[in-house]
Protein backbone atom coordinates (compact mmCIF):
# COMPACT_ATOMS: atom_id res chain seq x y z
CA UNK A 1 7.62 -146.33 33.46
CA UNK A 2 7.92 -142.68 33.99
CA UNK A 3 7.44 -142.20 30.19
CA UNK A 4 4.49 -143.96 29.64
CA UNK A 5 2.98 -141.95 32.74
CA UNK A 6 3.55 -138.65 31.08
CA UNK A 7 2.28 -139.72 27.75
CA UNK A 8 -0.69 -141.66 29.18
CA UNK A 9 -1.21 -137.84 30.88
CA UNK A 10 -0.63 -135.86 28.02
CA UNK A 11 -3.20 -137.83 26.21
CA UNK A 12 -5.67 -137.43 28.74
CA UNK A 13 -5.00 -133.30 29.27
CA UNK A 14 -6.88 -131.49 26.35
CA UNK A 15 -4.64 -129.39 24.64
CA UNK A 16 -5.41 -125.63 23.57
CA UNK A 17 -5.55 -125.54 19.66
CA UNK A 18 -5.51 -122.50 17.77
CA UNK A 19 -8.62 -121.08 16.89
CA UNK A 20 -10.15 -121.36 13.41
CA UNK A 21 -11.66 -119.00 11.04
CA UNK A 22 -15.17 -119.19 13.09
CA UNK A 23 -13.34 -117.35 15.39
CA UNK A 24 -12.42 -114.07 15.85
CA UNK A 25 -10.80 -111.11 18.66
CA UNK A 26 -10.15 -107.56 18.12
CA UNK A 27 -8.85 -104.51 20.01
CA UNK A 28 -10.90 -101.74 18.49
CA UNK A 29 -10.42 -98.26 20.00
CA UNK A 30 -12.51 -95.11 20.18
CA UNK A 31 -12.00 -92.55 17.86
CA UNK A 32 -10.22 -89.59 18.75
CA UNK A 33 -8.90 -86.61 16.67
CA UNK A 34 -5.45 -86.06 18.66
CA UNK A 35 -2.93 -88.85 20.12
CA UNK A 36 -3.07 -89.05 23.61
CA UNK A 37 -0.73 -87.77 26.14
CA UNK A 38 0.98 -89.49 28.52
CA UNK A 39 -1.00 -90.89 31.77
CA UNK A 40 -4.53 -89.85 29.57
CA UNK A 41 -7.01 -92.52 29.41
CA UNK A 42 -7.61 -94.27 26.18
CA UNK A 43 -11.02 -96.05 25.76
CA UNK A 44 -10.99 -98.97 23.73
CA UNK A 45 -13.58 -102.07 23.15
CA UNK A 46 -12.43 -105.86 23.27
CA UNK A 47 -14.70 -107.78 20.51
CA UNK A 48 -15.02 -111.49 19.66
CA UNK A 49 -17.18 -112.52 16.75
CA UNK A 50 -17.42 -115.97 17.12
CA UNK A 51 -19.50 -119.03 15.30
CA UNK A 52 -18.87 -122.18 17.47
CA UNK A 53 -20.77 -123.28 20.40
CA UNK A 54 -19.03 -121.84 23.36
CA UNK A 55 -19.42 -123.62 26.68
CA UNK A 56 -16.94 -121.45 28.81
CA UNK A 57 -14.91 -118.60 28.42
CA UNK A 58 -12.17 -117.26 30.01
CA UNK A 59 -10.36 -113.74 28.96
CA UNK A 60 -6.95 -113.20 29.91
CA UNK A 61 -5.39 -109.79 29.97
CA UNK A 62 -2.04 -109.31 31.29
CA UNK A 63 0.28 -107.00 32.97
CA UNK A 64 2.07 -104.68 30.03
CA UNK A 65 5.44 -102.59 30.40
CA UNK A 66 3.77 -99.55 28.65
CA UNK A 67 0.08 -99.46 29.59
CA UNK A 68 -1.61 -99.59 32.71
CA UNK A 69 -5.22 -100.43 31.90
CA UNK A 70 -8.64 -101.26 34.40
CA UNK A 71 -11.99 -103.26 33.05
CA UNK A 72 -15.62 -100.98 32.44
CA UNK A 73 -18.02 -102.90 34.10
CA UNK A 74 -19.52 -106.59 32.51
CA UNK A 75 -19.26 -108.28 29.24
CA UNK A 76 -22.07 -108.49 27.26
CA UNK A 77 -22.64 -111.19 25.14
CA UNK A 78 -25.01 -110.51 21.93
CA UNK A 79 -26.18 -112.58 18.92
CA UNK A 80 -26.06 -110.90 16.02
CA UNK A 81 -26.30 -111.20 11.87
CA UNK A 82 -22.69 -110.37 11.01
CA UNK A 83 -22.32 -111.20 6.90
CA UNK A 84 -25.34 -112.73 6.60
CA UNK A 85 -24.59 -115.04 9.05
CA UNK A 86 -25.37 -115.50 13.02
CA UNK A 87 -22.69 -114.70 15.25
CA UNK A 88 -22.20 -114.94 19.29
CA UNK A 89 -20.52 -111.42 19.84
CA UNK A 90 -18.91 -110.67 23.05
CA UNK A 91 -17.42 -107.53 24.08
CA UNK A 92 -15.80 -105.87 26.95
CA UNK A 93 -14.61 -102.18 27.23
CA UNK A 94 -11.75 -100.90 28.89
CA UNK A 95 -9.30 -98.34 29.35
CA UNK A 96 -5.51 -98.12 29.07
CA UNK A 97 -2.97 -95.68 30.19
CA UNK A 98 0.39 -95.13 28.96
CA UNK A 99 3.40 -94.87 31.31
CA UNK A 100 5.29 -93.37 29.03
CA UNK A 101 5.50 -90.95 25.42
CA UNK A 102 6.70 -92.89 22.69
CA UNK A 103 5.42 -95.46 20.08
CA UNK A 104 3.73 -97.80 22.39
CA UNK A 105 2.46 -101.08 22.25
CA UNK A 106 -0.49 -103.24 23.42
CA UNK A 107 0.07 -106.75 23.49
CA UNK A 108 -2.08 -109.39 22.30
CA UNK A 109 -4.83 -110.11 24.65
CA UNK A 110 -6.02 -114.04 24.45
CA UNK A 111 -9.27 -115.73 25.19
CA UNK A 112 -9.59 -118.89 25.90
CA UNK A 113 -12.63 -121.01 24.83
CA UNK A 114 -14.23 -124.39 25.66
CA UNK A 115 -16.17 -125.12 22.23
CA UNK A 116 -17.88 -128.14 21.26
CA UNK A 117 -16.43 -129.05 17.84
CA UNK A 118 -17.79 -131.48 15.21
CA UNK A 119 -17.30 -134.48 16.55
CA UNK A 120 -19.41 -133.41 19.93
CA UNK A 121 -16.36 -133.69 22.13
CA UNK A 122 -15.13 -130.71 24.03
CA UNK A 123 -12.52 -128.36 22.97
CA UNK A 124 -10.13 -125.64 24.67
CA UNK A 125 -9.25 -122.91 22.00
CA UNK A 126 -6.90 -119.90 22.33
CA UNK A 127 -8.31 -117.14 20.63
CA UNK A 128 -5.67 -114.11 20.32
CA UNK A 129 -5.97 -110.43 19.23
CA UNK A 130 -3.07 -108.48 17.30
CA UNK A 131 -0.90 -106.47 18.93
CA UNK A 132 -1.69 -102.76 18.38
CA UNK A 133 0.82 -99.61 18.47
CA UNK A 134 -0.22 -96.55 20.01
CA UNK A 135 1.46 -92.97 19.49
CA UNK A 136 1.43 -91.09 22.61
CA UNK A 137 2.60 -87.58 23.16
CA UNK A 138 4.54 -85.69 25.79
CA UNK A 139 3.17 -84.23 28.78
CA UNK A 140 3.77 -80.18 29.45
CA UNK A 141 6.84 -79.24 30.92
CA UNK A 142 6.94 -78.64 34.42
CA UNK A 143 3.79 -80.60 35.09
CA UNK A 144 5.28 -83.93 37.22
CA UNK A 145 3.93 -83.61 40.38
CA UNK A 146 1.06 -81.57 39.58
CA UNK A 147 -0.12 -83.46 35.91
CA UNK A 148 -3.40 -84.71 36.43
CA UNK A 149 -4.85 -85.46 32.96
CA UNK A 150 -9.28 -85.64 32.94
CA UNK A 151 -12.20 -86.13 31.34
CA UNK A 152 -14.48 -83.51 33.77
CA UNK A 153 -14.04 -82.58 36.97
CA UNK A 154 -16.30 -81.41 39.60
CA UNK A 155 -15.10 -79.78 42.83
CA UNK A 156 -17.86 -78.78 45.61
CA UNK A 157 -16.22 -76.95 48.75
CA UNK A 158 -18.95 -76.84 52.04
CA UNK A 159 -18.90 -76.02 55.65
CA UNK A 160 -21.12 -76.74 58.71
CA UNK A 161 -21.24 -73.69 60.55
CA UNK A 162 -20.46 -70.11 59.08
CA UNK A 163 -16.47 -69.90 60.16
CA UNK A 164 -16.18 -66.66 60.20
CA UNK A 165 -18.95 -66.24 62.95
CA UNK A 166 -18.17 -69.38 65.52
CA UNK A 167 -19.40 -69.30 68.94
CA UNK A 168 -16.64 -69.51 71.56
CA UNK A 169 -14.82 -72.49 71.50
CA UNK A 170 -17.01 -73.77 68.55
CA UNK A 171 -15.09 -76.01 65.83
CA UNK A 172 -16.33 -76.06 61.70
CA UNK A 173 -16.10 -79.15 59.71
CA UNK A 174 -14.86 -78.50 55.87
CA UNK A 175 -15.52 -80.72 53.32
CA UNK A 176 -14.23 -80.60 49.87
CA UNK A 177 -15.98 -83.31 47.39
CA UNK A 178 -14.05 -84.06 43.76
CA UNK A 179 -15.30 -86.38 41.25
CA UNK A 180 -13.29 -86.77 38.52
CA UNK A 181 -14.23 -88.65 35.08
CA UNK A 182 -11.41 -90.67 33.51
CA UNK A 183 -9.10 -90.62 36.15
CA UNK A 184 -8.72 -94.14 39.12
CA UNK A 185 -7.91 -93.97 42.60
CA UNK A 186 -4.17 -93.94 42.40
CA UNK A 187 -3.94 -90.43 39.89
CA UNK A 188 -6.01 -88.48 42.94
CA UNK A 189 -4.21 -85.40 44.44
CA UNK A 190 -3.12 -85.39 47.56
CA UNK A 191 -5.05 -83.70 50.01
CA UNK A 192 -3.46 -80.69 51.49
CA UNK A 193 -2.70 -79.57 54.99
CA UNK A 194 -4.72 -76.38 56.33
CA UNK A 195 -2.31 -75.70 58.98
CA UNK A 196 -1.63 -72.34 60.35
CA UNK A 197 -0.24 -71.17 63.84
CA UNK A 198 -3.56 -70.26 65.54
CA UNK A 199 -5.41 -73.28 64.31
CA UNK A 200 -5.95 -76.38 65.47
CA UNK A 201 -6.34 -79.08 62.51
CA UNK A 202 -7.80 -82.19 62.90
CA UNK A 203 -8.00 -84.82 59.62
CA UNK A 204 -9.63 -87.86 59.27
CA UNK A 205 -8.59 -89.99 56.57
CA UNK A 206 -9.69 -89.59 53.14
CA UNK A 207 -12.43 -91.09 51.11
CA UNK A 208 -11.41 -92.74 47.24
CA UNK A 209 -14.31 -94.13 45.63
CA UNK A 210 -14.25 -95.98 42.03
CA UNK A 211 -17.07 -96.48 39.06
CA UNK A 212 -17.19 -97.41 36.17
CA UNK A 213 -18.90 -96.65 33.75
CA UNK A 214 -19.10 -96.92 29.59
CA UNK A 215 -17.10 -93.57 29.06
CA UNK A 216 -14.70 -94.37 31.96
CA UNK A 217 -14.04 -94.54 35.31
CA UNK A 218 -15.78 -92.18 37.75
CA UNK A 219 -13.50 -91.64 40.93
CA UNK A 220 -14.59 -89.71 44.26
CA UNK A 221 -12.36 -87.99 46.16
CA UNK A 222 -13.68 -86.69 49.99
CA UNK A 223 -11.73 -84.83 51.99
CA UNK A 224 -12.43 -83.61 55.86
CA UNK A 225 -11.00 -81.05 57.91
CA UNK A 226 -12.17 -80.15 61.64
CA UNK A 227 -10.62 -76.66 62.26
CA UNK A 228 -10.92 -74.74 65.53
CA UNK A 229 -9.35 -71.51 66.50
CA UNK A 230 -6.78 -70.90 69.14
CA UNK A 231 -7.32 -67.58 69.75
CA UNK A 232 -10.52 -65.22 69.30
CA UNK A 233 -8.92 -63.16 66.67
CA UNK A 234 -9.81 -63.90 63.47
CA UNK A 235 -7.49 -65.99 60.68
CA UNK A 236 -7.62 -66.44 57.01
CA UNK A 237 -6.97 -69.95 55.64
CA UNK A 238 -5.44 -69.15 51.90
CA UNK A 239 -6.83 -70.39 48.85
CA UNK A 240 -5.69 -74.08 47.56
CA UNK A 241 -5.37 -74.52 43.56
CA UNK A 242 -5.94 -77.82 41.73
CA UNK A 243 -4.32 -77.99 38.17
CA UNK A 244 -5.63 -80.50 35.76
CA UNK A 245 -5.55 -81.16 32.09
CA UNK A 246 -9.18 -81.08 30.60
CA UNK A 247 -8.64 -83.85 27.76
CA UNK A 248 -12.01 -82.76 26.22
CA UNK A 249 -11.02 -79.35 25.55
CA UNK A 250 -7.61 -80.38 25.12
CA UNK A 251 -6.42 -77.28 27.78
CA UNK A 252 -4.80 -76.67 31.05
CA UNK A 253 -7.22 -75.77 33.35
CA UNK A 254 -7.36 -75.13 37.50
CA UNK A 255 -10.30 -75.67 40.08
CA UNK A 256 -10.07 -73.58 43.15
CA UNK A 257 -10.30 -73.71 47.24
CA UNK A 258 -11.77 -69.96 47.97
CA UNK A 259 -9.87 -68.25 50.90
CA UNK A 260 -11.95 -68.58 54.05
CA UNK A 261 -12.31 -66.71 57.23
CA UNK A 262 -12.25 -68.39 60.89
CA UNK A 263 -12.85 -66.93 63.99
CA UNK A 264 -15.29 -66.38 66.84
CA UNK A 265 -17.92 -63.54 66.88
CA UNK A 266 -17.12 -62.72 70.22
CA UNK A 267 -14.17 -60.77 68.64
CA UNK A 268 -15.97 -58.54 66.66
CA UNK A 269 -18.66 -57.77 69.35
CA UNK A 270 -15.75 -57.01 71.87
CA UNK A 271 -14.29 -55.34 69.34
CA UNK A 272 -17.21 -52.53 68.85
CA UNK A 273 -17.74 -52.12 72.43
CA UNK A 274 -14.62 -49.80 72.70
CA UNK A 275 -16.25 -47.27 70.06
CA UNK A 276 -19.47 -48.09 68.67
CA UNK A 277 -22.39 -45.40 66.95
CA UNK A 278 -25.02 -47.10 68.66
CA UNK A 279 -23.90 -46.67 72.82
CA UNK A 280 -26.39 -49.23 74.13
CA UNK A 281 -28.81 -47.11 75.60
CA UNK A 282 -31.18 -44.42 74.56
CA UNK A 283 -30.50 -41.11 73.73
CA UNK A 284 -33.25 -39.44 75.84
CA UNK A 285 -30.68 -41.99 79.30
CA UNK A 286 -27.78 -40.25 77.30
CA UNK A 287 -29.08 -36.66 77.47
CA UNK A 288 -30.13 -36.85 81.65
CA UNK A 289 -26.50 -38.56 81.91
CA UNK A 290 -24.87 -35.23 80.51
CA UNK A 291 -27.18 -32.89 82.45
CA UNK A 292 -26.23 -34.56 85.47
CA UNK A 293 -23.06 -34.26 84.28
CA UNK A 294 -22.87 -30.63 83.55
CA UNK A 295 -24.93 -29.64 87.04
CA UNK A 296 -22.20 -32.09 89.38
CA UNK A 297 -19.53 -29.82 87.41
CA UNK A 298 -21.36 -26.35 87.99
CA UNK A 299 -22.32 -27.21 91.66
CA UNK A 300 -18.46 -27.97 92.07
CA UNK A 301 -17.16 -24.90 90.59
CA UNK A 302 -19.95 -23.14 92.89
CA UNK A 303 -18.31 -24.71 96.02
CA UNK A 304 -21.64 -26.07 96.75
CA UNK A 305 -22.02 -28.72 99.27
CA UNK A 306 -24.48 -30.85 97.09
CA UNK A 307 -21.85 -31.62 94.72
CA UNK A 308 -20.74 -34.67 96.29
CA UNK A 309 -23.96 -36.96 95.53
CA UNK A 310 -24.35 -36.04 91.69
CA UNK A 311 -21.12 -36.92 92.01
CA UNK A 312 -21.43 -40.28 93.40
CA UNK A 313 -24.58 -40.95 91.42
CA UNK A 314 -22.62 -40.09 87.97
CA UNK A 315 -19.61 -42.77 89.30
CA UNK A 316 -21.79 -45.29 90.69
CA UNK A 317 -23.66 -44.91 87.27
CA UNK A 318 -20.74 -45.73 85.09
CA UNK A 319 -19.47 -48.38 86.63
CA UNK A 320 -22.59 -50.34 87.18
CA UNK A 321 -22.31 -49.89 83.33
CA UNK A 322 -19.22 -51.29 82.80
CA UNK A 323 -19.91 -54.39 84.66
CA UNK A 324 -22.86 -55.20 83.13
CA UNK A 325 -20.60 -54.93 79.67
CA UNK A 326 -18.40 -57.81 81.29
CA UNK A 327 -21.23 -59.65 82.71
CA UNK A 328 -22.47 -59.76 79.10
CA UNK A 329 -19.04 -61.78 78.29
CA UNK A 330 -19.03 -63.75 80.62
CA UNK A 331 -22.85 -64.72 79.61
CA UNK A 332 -21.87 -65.14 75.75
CA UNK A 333 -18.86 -67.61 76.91
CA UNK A 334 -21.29 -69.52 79.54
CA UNK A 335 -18.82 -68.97 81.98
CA UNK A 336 -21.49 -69.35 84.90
CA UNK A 337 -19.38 -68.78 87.87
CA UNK A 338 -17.76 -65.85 86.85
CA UNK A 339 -20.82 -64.32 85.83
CA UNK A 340 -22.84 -65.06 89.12
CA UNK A 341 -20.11 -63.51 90.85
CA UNK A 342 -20.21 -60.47 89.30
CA UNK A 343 -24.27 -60.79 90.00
CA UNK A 344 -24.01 -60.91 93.11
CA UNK A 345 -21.71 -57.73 93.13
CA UNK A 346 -24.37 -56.12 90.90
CA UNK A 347 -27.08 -57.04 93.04
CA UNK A 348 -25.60 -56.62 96.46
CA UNK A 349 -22.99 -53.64 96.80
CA UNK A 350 -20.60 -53.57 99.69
CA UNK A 351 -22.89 -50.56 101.23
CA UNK A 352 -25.86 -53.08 101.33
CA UNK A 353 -26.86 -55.53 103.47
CA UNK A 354 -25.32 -58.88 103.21
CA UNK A 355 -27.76 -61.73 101.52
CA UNK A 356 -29.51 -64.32 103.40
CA UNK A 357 -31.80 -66.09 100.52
CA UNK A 358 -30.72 -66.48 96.75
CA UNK A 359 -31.64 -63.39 94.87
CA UNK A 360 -34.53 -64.25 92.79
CA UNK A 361 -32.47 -63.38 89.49
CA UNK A 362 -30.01 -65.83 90.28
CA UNK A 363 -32.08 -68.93 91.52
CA UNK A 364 -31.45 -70.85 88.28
CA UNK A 365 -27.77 -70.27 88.60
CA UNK A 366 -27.70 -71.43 91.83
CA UNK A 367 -29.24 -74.14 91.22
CA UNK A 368 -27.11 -75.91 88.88
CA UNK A 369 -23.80 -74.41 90.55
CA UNK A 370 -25.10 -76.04 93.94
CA UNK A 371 -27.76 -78.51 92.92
CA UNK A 372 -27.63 -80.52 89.71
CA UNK A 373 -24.73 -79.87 87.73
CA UNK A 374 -25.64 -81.53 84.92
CA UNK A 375 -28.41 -78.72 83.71
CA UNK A 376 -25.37 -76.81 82.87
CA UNK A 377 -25.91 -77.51 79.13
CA UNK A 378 -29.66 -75.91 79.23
CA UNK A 379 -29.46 -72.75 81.28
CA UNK A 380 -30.07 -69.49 79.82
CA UNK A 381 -27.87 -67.51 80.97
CA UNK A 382 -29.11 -64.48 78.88
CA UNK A 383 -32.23 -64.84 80.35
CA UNK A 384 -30.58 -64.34 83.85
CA UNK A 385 -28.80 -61.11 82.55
CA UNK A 386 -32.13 -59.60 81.50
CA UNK A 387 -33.17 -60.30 85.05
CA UNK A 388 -30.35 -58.64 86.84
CA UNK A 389 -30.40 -55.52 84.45
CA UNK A 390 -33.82 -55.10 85.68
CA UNK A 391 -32.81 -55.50 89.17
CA UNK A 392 -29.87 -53.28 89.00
CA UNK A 393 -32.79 -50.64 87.50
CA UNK A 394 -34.90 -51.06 90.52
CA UNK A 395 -32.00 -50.66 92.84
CA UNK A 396 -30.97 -47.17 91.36
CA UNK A 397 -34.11 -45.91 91.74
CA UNK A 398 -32.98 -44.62 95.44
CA UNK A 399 -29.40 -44.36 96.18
CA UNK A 400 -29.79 -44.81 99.53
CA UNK A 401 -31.89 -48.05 99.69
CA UNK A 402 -29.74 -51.34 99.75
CA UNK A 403 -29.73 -53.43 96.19
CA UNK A 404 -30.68 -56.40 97.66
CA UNK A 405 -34.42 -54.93 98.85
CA UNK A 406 -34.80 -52.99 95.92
CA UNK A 407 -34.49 -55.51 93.82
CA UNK A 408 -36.93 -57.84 95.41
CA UNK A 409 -39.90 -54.69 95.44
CA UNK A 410 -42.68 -54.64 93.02
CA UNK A 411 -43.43 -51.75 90.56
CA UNK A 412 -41.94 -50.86 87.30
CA UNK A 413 -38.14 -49.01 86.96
CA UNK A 414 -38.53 -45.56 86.28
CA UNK A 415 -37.97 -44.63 82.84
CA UNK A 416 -34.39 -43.02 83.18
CA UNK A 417 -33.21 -46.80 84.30
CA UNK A 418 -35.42 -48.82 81.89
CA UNK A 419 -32.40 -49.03 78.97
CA UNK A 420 -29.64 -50.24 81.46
CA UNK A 421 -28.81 -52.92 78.66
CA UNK A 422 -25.61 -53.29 76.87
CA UNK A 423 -27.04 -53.43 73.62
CA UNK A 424 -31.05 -53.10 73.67
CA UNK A 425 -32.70 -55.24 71.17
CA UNK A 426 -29.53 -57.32 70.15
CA UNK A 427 -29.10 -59.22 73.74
CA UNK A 428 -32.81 -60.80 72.78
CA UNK A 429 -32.33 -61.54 69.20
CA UNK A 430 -29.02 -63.27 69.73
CA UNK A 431 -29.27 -64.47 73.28
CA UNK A 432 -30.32 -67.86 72.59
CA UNK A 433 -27.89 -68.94 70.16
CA UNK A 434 -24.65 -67.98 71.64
């Protein structure tokens, strides 16, 4: 009973004849003037010629020992006059990469084919190709980790924000494209790690994409980094070199990661306020400075009485100076509290008399620090320094008179007092985007 089951169902199960001379498969590869090296991509087109009716089709390509190998887009499927005779021609490209040097081998690849024959019944026929040997060369010595065999390759390096000029506490996105022709996901380098000790890396995960095209598969390679200083001072991130073996030109070539600079611009300003050729103010301030100077000395060597307000005046001066150089910092870092509380210093001395209303330079700052917080993020706090330093100016004007009235009085600062700035025409050029 069991027997005549299996033969009942090996009669009905059609079985796979070999193809006849109507049909035809072929490996044919590309021409190329050297053998290929080990890992390099080898293009190569799968043909069938065939002269039967085909109904369905099914190409089978398996896994080899010596070849790793990945399918170029669709078949196509042609008629054409082959030998004076019409022919269905199917064709699929592909590429194939050896594992290994040596004499290698690609096994026969087999389609299978549902053909009506002449009796008008259906038939399933293996069509095979013949094996083919390929000769493949030896890498370069030394080049394991690093061999990266391609086509073309096309490396693009960009940044958000200029990193050698980031506001405080600012972070810069790098991103480094690579698109590399002939090469799949899998042969991609690895991307490397920007770490240094005053840096703060972030990295998202990287991006493979795959194409294919005719000539080969097209893979892109993305990489991110999100890189914030620690400190102000500024750091240099050293270049990266990727090796690769152009298999055009037959040579081993490198693409580059340029060296870059990171830091904040804060640095650099602070920096050139210790010693700078341009002092902030104008020369005509800088000459009355030194003649007060030179009279508060000759009064004192005199013995005069006077000497003590020139004095005074020439202290009171410089350190109204200085603070106005910090308040400046703490503008650029948008520390707010710190800098109204050097304002209010500023505005009202210790000699004057104590505040009983907001000073009219300082109502916007007092308005988020004790109203709504959340305008934080849209006060100009440069404007606010302009305001004081004019202020300040007014309340020199008479060293007697308290800050706080002189400040609120109408009228123009004297000239002497009009360049109280830190750095003239830089605070309004830059004030808005720090």
């Amino acid at each position: 009973m069991v027997r005549l089951l299996a033969l009942l169902l090996l009669l009905a199960t059609p079985l796979a004849a070999q193809a006849p001379d109507t049909l035809k498969l072929e490996l044919v590869l590309d021409p190329r003037e050297t053998a290929p090296l080990e890992g390099e991509m080898v293009l190569a087109t799968i043909r069938g010629t065939y002269r039967e009716t085909i109904t369905n089709e099914d190409l089978k390509l398996r896994s080899m020992t010596d070849f790793d190998w990945t399918r170029l887009g669709q078949d196509a499927w042609s008629d054409q006059r082959i030998d004076g005779r019409t022919a269905r021609v199917f064709e699929r490209r592909i590429a194939f990469y050896p594992k290994r040097a040596g004499n290698l081998e690609v096994l026969p690849i087999v389609h299978e084919l549902e053909i009506i024959g002449s009796g008008g019944q259906r038939e399933i026929v293996l069509v095979r190709s013949d094996p083919m040997r390929i000769e493949v060369g030896e890498k370069p010595a030394g080049a394991d980790q690093s061999w990266f065999p391609v086509r073309a390759l096309e490396v693009s390096d960009t940044w958000d924000a200029d990193p050698a000029q980031l506001e405080d506490g600012q972070s810069v996105t790098r991103r480094v494209v690579i698109r590399a022709l002939g090469a799949t996901p899998e042969m991609m380098p690895q991307q490397p790690a920007l770490r240094e000790p005053w840096l703060i890396t972030f990295t998202p995960p990287e991006e493979r994409n795959f194409q294919v095209t005719a000539q080969g598969p097209v893979t892109t390679l993305v990489w991110v980094w999100k890189l914030r200083p620690i400190t102000g001072e500024p750091g240099v991130l050293s270049q990266v070199t990727l090796p690769y073996f152009d298999t055009t030109s037959r040579t081993a070539k490198t693409a580059t990661l340029p060296s870059a600079t990171i830091g904040y611009a804060s640095f650099a300003d602070n920096a050139a306020s210790g010693w700078r050729g341009d002092p902030g103010v104008g020369w005509p301030h800088l000459a009355v400075l030194g003649a007060s100077a030179i009279a508060a000395v000759i009064l004192g060597l005199r013995g005069r009485s006077g000497v003590s307000a020139p004095a005074a005046h020439l202290r009171r001066w410089m350190r109204i100076r200085r603070d106005l150089r910090h308040l400046r910092g703490h503008a650029r870092r948008k520390d707010v509290s710190r800098f109204r509380a050097l304002a209010v210093r500023l505005l009202f001395p210790p000699a004057a008399t104590p505040p009983t209303t907001t000073h009219p330079a300082l109502r916007s700052v007092d308005a988020m620090l004790f109203g709504d917080r959340s305008a934080s993020q849209n006060i100009d706090l440069w404007s606010t320094l302009r305001a004081v330093e004019r202020a300040v100016a007014r309340s020199t004007r008479q060293p007697g008179e308290p800050a706080g009235r002189a400040g609120a009085s109408a009228g123009p600062p004297p000239d002497r007092f009009r360049s109280v700035q830190i750095s003239g025409k830089d605070d309004t050029t830059r004030g808005n985007s720090v």
